[in-house]
C-alpha atoms as a PDB file:
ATOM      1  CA  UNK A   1       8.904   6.846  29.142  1.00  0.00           C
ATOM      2  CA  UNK A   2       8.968   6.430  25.224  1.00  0.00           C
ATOM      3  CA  UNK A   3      12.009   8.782  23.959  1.00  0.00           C
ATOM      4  CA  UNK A   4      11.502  10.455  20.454  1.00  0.00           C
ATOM      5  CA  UNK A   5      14.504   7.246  19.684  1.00  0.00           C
ATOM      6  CA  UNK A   6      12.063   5.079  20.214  1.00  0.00           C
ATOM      7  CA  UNK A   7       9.178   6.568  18.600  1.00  0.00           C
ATOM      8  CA  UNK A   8      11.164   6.818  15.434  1.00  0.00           C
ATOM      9  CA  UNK A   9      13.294   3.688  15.754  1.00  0.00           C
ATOM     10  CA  UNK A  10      10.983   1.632  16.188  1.00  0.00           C
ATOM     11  CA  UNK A  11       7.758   2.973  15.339  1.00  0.00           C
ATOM     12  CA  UNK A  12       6.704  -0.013  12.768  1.00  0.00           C
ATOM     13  CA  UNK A  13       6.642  -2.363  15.578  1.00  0.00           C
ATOM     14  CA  UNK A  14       4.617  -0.183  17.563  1.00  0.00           C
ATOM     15  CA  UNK A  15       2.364   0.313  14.862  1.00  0.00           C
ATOM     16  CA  UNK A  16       2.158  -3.517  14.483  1.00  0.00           C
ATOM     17  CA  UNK A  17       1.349  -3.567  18.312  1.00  0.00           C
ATOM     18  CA  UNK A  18      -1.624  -1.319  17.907  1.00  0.00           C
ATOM     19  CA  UNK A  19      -3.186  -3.223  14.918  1.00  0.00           C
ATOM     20  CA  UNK A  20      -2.545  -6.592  17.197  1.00  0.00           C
ATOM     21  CA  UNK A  21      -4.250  -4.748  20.320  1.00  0.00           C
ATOM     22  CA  UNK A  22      -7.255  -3.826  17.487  1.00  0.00           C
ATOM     23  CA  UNK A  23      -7.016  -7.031  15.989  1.00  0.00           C
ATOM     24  CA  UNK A  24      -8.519  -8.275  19.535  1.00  0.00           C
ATOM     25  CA  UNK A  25     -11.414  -6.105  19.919  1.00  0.00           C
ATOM     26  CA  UNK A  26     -12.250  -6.446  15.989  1.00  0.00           C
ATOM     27  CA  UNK A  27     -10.952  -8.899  14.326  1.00  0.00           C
ATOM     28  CA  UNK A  28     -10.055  -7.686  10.609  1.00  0.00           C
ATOM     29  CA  UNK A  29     -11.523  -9.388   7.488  1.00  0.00           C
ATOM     30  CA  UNK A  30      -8.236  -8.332   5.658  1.00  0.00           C
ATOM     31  CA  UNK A  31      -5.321  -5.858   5.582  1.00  0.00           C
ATOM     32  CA  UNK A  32      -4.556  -3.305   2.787  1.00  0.00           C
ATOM     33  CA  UNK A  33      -1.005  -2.557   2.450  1.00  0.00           C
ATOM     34  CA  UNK A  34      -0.368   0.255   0.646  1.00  0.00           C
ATOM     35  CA  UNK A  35       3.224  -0.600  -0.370  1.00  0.00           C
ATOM     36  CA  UNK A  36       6.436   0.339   0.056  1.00  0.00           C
ATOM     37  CA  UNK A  37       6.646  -2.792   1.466  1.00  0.00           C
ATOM     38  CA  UNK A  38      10.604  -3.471   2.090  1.00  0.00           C
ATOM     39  CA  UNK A  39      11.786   0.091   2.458  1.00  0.00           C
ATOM     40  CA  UNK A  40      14.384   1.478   1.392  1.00  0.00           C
ATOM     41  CA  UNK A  41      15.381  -0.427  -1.855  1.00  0.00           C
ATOM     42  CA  UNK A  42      12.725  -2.824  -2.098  1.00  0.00           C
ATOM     43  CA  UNK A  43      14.108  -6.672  -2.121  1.00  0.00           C
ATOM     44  CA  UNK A  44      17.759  -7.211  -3.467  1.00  0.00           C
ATOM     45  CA  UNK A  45      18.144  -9.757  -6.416  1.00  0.00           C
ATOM     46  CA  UNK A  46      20.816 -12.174  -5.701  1.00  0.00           C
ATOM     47  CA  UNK A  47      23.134 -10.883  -7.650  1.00  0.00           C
ATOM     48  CA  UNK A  48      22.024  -6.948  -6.271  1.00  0.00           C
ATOM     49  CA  UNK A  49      24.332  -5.990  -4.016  1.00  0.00           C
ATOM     50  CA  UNK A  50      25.278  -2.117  -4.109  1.00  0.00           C
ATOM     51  CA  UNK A  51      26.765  -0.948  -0.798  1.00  0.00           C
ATOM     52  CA  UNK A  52      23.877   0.467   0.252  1.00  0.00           C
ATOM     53  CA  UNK A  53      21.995  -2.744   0.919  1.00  0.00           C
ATOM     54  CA  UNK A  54      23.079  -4.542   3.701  1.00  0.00           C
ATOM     55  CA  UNK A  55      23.673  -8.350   2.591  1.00  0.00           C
ATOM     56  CA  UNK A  56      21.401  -9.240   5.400  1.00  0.00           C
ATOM     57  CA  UNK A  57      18.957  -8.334   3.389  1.00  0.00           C
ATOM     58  CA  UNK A  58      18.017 -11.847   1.595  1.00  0.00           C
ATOM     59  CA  UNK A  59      14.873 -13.113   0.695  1.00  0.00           C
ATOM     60  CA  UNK A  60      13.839 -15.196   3.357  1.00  0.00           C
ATOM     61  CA  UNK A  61      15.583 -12.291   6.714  1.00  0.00           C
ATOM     62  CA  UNK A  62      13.561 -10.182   5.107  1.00  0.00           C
ATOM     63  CA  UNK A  63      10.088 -11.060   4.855  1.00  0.00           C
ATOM     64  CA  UNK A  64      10.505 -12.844   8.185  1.00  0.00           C
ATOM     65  CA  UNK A  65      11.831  -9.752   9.930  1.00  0.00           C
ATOM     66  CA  UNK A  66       9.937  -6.984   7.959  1.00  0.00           C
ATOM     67  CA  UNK A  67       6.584  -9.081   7.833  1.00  0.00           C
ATOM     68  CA  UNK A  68       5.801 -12.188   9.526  1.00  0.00           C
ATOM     69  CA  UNK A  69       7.551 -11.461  12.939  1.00  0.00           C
ATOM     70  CA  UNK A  70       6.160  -8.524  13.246  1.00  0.00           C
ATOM     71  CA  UNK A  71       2.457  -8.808  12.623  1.00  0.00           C
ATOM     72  CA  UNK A  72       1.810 -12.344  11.737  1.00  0.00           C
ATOM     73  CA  UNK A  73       3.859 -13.547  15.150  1.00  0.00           C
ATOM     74  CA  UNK A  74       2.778 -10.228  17.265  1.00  0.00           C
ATOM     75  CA  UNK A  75       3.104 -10.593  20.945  1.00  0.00           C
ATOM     76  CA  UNK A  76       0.102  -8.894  21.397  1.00  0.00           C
ATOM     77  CA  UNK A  77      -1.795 -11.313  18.992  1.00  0.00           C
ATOM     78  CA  UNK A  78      -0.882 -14.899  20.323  1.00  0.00           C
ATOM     79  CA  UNK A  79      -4.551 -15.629  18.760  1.00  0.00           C
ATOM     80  CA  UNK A  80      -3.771 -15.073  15.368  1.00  0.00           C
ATOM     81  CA  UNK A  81      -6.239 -12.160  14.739  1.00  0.00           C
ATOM     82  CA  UNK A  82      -4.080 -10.976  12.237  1.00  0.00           C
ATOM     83  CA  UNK A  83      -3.904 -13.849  10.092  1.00  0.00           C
ATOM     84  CA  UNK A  84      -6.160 -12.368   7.411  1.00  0.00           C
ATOM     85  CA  UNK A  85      -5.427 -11.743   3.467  1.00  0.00           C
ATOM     86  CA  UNK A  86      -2.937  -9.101   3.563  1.00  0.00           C
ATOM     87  CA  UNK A  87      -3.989  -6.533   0.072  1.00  0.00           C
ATOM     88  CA  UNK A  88      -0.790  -5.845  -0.926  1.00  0.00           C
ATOM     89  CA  UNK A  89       0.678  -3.248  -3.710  1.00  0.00           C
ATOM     90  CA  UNK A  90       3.619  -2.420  -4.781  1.00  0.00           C
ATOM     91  CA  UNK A  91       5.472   1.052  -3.878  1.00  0.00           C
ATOM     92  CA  UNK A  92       7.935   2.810  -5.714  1.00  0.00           C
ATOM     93  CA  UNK A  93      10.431   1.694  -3.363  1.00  0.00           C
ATOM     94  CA  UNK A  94      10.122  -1.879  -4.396  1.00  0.00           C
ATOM     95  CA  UNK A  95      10.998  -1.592  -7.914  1.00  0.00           C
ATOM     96  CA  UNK A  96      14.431  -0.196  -5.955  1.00  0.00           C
ATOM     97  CA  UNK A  97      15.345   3.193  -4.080  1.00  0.00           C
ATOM     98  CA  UNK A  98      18.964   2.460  -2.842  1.00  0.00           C
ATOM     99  CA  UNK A  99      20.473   3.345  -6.462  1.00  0.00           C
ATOM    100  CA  UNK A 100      19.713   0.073  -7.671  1.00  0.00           C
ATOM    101  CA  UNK A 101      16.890  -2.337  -9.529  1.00  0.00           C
ATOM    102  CA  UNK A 102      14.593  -4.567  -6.852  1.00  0.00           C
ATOM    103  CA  UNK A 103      13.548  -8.007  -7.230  1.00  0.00           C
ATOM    104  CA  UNK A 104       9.644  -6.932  -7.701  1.00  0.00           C
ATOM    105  CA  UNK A 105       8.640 -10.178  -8.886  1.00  0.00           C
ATOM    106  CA  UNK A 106       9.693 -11.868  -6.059  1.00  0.00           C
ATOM    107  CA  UNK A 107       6.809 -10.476  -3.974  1.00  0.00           C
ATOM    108  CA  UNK A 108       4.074 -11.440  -6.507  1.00  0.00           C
ATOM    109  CA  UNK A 109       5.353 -14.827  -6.168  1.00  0.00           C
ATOM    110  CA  UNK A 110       5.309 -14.875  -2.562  1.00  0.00           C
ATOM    111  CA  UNK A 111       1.582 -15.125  -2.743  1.00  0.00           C
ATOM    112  CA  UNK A 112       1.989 -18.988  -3.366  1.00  0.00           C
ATOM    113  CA  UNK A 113       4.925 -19.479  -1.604  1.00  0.00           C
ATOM    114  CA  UNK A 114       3.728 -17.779   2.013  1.00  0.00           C
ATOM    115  CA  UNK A 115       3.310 -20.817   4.474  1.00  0.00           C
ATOM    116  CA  UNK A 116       0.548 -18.400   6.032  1.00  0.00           C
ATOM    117  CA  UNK A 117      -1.472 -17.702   2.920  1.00  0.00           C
ATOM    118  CA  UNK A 118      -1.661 -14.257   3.840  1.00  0.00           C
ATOM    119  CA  UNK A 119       0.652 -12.506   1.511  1.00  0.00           C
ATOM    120  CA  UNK A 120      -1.686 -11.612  -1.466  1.00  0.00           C
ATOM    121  CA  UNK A 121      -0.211  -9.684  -4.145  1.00  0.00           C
ATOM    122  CA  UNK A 122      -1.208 -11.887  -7.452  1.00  0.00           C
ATOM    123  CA  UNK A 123      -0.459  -8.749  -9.703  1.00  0.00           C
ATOM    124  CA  UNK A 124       0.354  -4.942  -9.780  1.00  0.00           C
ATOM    125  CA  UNK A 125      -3.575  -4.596 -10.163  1.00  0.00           C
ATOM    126  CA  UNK A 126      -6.512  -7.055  -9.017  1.00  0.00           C
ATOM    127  CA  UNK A 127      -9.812  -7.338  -7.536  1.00  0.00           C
ATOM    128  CA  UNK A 128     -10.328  -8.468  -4.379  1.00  0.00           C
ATOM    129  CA  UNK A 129     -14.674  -9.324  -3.289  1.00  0.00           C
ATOM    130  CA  UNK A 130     -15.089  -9.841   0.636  1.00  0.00           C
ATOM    131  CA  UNK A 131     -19.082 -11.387   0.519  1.00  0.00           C
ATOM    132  CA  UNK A 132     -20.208 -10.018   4.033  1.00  0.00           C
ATOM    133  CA  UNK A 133     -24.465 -11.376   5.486  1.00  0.00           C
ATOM    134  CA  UNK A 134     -26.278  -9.132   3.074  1.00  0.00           C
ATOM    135  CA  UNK A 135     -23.915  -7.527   1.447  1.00  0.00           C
ATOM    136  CA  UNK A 136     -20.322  -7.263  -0.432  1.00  0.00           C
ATOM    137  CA  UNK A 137     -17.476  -5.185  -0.671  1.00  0.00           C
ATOM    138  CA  UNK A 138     -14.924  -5.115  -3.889  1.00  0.00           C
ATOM    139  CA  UNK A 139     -11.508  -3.584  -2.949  1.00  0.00           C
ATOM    140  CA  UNK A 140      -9.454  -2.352  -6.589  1.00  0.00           C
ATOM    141  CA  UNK A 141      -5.572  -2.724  -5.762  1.00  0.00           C
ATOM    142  CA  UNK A 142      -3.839  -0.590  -8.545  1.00  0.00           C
ATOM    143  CA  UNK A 143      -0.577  -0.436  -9.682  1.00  0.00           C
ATOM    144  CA  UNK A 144       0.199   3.680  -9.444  1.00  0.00           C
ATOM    145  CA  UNK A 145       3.822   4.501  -9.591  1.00  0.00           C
ATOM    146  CA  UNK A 146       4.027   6.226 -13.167  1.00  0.00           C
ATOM    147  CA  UNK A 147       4.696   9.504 -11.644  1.00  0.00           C
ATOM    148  CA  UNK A 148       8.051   7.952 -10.141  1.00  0.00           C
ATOM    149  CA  UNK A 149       9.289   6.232 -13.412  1.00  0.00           C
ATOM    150  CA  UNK A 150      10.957   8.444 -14.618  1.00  0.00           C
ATOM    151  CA  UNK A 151      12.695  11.391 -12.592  1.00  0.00           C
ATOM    152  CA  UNK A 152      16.677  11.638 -13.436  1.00  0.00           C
ATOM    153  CA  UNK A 153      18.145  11.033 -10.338  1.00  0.00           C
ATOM    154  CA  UNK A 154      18.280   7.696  -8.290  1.00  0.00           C
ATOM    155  CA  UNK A 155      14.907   8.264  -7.252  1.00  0.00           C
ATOM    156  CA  UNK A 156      13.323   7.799 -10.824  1.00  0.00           C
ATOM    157  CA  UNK A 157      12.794   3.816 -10.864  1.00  0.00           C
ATOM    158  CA  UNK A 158      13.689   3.512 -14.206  1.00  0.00           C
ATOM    159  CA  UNK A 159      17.032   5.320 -13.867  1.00  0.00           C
ATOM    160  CA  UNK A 160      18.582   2.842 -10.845  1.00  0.00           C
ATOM    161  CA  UNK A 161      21.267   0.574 -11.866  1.00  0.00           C
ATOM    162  CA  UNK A 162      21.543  -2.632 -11.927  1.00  0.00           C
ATOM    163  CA  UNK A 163      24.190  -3.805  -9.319  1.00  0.00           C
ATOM    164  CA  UNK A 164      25.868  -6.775  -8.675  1.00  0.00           C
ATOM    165  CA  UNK A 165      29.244  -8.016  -9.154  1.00  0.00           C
ATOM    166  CA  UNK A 166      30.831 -10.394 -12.397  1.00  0.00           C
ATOM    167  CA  UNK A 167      30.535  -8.525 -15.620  1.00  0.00           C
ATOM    168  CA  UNK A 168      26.763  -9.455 -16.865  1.00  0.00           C
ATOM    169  CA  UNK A 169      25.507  -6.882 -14.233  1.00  0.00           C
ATOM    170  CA  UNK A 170      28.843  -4.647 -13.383  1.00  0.00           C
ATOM    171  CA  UNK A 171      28.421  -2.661 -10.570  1.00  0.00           C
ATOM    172  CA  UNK A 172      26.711   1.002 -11.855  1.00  0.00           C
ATOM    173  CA  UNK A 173      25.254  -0.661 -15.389  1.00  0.00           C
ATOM    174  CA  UNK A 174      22.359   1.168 -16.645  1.00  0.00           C
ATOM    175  CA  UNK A 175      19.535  -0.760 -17.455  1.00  0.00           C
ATOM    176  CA  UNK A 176      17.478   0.040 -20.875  1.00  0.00           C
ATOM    177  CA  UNK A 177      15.759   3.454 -19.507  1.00  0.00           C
ATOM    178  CA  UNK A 178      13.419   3.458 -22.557  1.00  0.00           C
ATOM    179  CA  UNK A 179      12.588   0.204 -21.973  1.00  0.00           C
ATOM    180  CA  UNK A 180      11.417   0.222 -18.309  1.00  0.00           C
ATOM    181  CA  UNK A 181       9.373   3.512 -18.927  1.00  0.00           C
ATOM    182  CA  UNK A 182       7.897   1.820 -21.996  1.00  0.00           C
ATOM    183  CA  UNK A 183       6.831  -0.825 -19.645  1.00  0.00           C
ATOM    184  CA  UNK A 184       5.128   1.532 -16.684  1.00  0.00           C
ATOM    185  CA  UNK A 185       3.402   3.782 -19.606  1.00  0.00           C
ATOM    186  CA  UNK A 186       1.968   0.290 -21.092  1.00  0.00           C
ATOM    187  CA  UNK A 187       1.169  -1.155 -17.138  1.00  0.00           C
ATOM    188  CA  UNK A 188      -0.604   2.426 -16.146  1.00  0.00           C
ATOM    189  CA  UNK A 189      -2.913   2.618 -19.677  1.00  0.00           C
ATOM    190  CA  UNK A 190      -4.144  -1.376 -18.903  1.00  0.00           C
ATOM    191  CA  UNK A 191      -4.317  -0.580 -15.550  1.00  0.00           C
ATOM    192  CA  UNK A 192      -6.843   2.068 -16.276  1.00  0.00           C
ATOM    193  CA  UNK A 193      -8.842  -0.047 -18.456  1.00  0.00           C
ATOM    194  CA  UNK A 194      -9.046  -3.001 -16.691  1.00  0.00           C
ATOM    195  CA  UNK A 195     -10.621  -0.559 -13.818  1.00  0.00           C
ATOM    196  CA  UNK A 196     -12.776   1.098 -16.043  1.00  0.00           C
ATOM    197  CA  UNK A 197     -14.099  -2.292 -16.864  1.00  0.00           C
ATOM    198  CA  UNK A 198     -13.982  -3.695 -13.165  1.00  0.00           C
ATOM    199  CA  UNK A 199     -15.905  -0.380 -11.515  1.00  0.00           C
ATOM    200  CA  UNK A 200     -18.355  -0.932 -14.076  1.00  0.00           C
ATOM    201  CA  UNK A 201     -18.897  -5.059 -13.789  1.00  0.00           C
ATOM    202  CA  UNK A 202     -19.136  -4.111 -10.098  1.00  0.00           C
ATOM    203  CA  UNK A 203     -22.034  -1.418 -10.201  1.00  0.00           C
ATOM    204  CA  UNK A 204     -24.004  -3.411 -12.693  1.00  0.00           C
ATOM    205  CA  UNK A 205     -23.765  -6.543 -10.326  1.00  0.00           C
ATOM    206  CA  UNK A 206     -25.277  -4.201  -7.303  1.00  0.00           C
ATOM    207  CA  UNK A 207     -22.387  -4.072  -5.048  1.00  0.00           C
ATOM    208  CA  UNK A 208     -22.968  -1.982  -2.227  1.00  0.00           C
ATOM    209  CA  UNK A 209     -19.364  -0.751  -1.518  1.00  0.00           C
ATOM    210  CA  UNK A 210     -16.504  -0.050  -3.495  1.00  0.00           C
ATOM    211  CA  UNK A 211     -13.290   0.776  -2.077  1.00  0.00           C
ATOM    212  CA  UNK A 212      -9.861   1.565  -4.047  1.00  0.00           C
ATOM    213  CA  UNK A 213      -6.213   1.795  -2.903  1.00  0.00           C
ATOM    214  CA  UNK A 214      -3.346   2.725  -4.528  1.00  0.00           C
ATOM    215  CA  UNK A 215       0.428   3.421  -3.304  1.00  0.00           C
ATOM    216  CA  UNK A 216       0.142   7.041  -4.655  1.00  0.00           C
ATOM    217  CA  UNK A 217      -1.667   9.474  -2.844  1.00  0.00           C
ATOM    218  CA  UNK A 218      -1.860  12.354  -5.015  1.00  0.00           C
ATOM    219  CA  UNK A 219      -0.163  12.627  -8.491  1.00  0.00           C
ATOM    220  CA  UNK A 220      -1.285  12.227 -12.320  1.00  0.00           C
ATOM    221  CA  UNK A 221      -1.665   9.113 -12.256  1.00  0.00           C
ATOM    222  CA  UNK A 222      -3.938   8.588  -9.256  1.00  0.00           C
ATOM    223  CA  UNK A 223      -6.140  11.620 -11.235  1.00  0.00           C
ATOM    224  CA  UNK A 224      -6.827   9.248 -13.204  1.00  0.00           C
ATOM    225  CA  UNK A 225      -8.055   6.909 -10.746  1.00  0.00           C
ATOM    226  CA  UNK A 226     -10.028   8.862  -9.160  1.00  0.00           C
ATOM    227  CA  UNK A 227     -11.899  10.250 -12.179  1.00  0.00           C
ATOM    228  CA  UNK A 228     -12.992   6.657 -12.736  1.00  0.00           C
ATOM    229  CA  UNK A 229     -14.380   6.703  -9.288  1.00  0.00           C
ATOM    230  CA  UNK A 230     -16.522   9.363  -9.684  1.00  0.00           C
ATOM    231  CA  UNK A 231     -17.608   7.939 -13.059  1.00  0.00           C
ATOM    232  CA  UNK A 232     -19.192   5.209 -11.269  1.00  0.00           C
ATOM    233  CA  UNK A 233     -19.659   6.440  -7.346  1.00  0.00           C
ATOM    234  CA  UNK A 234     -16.596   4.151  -5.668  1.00  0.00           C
ATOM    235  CA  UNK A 235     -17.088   5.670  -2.043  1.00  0.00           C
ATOM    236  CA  UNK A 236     -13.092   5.500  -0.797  1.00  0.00           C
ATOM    237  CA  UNK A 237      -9.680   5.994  -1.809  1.00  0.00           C
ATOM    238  CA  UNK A 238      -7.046   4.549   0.246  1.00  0.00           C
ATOM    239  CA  UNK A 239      -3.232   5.397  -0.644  1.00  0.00           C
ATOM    240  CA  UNK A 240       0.438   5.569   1.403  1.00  0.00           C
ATOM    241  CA  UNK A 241       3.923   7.210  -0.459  1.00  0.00           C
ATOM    242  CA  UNK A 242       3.506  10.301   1.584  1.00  0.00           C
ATOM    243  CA  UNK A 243       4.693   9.588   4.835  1.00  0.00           C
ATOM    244  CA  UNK A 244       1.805  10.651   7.232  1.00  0.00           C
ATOM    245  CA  UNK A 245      -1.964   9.961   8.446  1.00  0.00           C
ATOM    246  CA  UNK A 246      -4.447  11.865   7.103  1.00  0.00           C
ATOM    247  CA  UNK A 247      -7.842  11.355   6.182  1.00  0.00           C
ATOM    248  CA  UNK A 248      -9.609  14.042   3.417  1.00  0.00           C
ATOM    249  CA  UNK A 249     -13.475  14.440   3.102  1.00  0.00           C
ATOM    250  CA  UNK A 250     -14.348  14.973  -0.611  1.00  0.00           C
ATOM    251  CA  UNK A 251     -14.246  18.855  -0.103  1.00  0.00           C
ATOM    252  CA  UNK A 252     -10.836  18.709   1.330  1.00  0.00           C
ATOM    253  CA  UNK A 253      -7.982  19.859  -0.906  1.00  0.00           C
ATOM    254  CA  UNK A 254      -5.944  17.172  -2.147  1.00  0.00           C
ATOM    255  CA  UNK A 255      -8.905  14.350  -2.296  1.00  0.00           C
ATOM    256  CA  UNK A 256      -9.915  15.901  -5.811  1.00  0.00           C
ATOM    257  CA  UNK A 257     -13.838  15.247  -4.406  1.00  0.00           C
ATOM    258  CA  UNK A 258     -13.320  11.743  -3.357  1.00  0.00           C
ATOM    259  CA  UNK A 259     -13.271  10.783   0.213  1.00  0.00           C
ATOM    260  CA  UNK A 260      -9.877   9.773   1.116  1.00  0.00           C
ATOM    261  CA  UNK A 261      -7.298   8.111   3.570  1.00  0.00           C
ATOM    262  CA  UNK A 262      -3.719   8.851   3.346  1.00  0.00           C
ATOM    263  CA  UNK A 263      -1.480   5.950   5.552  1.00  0.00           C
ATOM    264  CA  UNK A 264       2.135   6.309   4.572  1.00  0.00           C
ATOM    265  CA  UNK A 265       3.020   6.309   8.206  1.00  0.00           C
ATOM    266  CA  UNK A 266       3.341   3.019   8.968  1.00  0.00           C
ATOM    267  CA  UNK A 267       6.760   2.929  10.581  1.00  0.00           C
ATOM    268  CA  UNK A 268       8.945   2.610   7.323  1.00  0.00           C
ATOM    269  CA  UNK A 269      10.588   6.391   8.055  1.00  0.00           C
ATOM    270  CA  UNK A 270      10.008   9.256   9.710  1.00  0.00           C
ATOM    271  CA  UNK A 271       6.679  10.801   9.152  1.00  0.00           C
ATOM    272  CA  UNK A 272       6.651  14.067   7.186  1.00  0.00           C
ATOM    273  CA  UNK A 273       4.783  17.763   6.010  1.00  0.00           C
ATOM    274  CA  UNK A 274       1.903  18.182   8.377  1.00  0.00           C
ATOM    275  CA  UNK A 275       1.977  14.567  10.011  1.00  0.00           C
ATOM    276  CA  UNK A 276       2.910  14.603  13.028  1.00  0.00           C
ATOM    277  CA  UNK A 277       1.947  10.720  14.338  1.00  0.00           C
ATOM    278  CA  UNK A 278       2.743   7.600  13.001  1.00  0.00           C
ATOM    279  CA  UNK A 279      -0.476   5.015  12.838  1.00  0.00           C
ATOM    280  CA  UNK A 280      -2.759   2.920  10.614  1.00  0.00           C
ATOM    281  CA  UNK A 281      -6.630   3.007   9.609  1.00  0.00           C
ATOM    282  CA  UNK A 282      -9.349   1.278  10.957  1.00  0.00           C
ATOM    283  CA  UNK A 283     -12.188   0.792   8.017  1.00  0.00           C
ATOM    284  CA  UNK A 284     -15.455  -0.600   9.518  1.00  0.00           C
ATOM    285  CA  UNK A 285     -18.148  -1.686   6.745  1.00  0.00           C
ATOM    286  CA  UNK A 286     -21.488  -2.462   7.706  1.00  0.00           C
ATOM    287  CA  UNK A 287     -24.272  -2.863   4.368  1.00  0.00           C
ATOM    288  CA  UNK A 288     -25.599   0.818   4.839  1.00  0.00           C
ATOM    289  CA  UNK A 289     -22.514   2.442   6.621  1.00  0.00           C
ATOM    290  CA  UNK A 290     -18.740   3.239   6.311  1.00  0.00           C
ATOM    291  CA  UNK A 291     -16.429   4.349   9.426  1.00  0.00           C
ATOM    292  CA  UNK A 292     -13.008   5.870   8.797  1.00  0.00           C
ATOM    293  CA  UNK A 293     -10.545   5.749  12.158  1.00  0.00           C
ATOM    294  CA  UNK A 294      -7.305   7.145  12.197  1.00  0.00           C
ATOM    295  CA  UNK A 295      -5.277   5.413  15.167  1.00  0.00           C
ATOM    296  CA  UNK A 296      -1.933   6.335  15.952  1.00  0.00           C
ATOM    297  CA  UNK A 297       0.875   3.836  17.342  1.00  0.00           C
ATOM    298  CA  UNK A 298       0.004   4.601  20.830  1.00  0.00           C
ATOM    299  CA  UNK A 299      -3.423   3.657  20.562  1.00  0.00           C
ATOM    300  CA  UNK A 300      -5.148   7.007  19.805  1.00  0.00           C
ATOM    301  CA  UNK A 301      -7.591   7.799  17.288  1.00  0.00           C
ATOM    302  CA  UNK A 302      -7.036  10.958  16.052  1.00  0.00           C
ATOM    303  CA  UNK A 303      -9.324  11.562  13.242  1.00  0.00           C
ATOM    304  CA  UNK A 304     -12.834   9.762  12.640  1.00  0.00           C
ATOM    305  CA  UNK A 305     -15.622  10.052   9.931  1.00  0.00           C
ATOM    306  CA  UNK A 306     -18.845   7.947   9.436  1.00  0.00           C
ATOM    307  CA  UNK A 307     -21.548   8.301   6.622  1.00  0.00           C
ATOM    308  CA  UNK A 308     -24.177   5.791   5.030  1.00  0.00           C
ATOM    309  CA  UNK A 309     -23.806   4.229   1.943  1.00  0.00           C
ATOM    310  CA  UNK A 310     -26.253   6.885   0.024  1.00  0.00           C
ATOM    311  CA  UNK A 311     -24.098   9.731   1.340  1.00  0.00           C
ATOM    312  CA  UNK A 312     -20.835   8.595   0.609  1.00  0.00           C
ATOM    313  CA  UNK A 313     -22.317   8.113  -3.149  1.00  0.00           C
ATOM    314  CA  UNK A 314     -23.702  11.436  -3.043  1.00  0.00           C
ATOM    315  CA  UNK A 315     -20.438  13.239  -1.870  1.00  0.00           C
ATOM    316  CA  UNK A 316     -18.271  11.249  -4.523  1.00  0.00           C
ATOM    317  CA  UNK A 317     -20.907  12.158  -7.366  1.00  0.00           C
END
């Protein structure tokens, strides 16, 4: 039988396991990774090294043993269904989370460097267009960690440390707080007008569905977001951070009257509040229709919605 151990321990394999199993059945068109994608503190820097990374953690153990081996080389998935352009995003906990600074960089880089080509994470924000037979779909990656910048404590991004040994990064320096918080107010306003500009570009060119994800699922910062969705009718939200499965209709509170998917129960942690499964989220597009499936790591779907293309418009608007 599967102990709770189990369930917890090693619930992002068994996630993995699921979405292989899937993968079979449907074969994706891409992933979307809503971040947090090296949990806890993100991927050290060389010369990051607080006690509370393990110094297995290097580059290459770590996006073989975190990503690769366990969805790319799946045992359930021996045909390489999974194979697809990963959507990646940054989370909070890859700027850091352990106490110290992350090597975020070093992700967005990855996206050449992947012998797979599946990694894709060009920027904190891009466009992605999947051209389906009659229609298209243009996913919006964002970059939505402002809320986290700047708390006090070890949490707040731009209060970590920068940790390391030698005396150009002592162990417990303070990076320039101002500085980094400068940078995610600057990276949040472009953000928002390079989507302003992108929803728009999109509608005028006629294309039938618009999707947006985000790391945040609720927050400031994702208000904004989602007030440029209903500016111009994007029909889906898709976001992670909170650690659970849940997926709100546009009357729902919480989804601030967008249709939303909450998947921050991928395996990374326990799951938390109401959730009570870990799982990912089946999306199927078709050119007039849009199912939502909420699967959990054993297989089960526990939540489902379906609605045309003109509804899902006229419940965002």
């Amino acid at each position: 039988c599967t102990t709770l151990f189990d369930t917890n321990n090693n619930a992002q394999q068994h996630v993995a396991d699921q979405m292989a199993l899937l993968a079979q059945k449907t074969p994706p068109t891409a992933v979307i990774n809503v971040g947090d994608n090296f949990y806890f503190g993100g991927l050290p820097t060389p010369w990051n090294r607080a006690s509370q990374v393990s110094t297995d953690m290097t580059l290459d153990y770590t996006l073989n043993a975190s990503f690769t081996e366990v969805y790319l080389k799946n045992r359930n998935d021996a045909a390489g269904k999974l194979r697809v352009p990963w959507l990646g995003m940054l989370g909070n906990h890859d700027y850091g989370g352990a106490g110290c600074f992350a090597d975020w960089q070093v992700q967005l880089e990855f996206t050449e460097m992947d012998p797979t080509g599946s990694w894709t994470l060009p920027w904190q924000y891009y466009q992605q267009r999947i051209r389906a037979k009659g229609y298209t779909v243009d996913i919006f990656v964002n970059e939505i960690n402002h809320d986290d910048c700047c708390e006090s404590d070890d949490h707040g991004v731009c209060h970590q440390k920068l940790c390391g040994p030698g005396q150009d990064y002592p162990t417990g320096h303070k990076a320039d707080t101002a500085t980094c918080m400068d940078r995610f107010h600057t990276t949040r306003d472009r953000n928002l007008e390079w989507l302003d500009q992108a929803l728009n570009r999109s509608k005028a060119e006629g294309v039938e569905w618009l999707l947006v994800a985000g790391h945040f699922s609720n927050g400031p910062a994702l208000l904004q977001v989602k007030d440029l969705m209903l500016k111009y009718g994007a029909h889906l939200y898709v976001g992670g951070h909170t650690h659970k499965q849940q997926l709100l209709r546009a009357g729902d509170p919480g989804s601030q009257g967008v249709p939303s998917v909450v998947t921050g129960a991928g395996g990374g942690i326990e799951f938390e509040g109401e959730g009570d499964y870990y799982g990912f989220v089946s999306i199927d597009v078709s050119k007039d229709k849009l199912t939502v499936k909420m699967l959990s790591d054993k297989g089960e779907q526990r939540d489902s919605q379906e609605f045309t293309r003109k509804e899902a418009v006229e419940t965002v608007v």
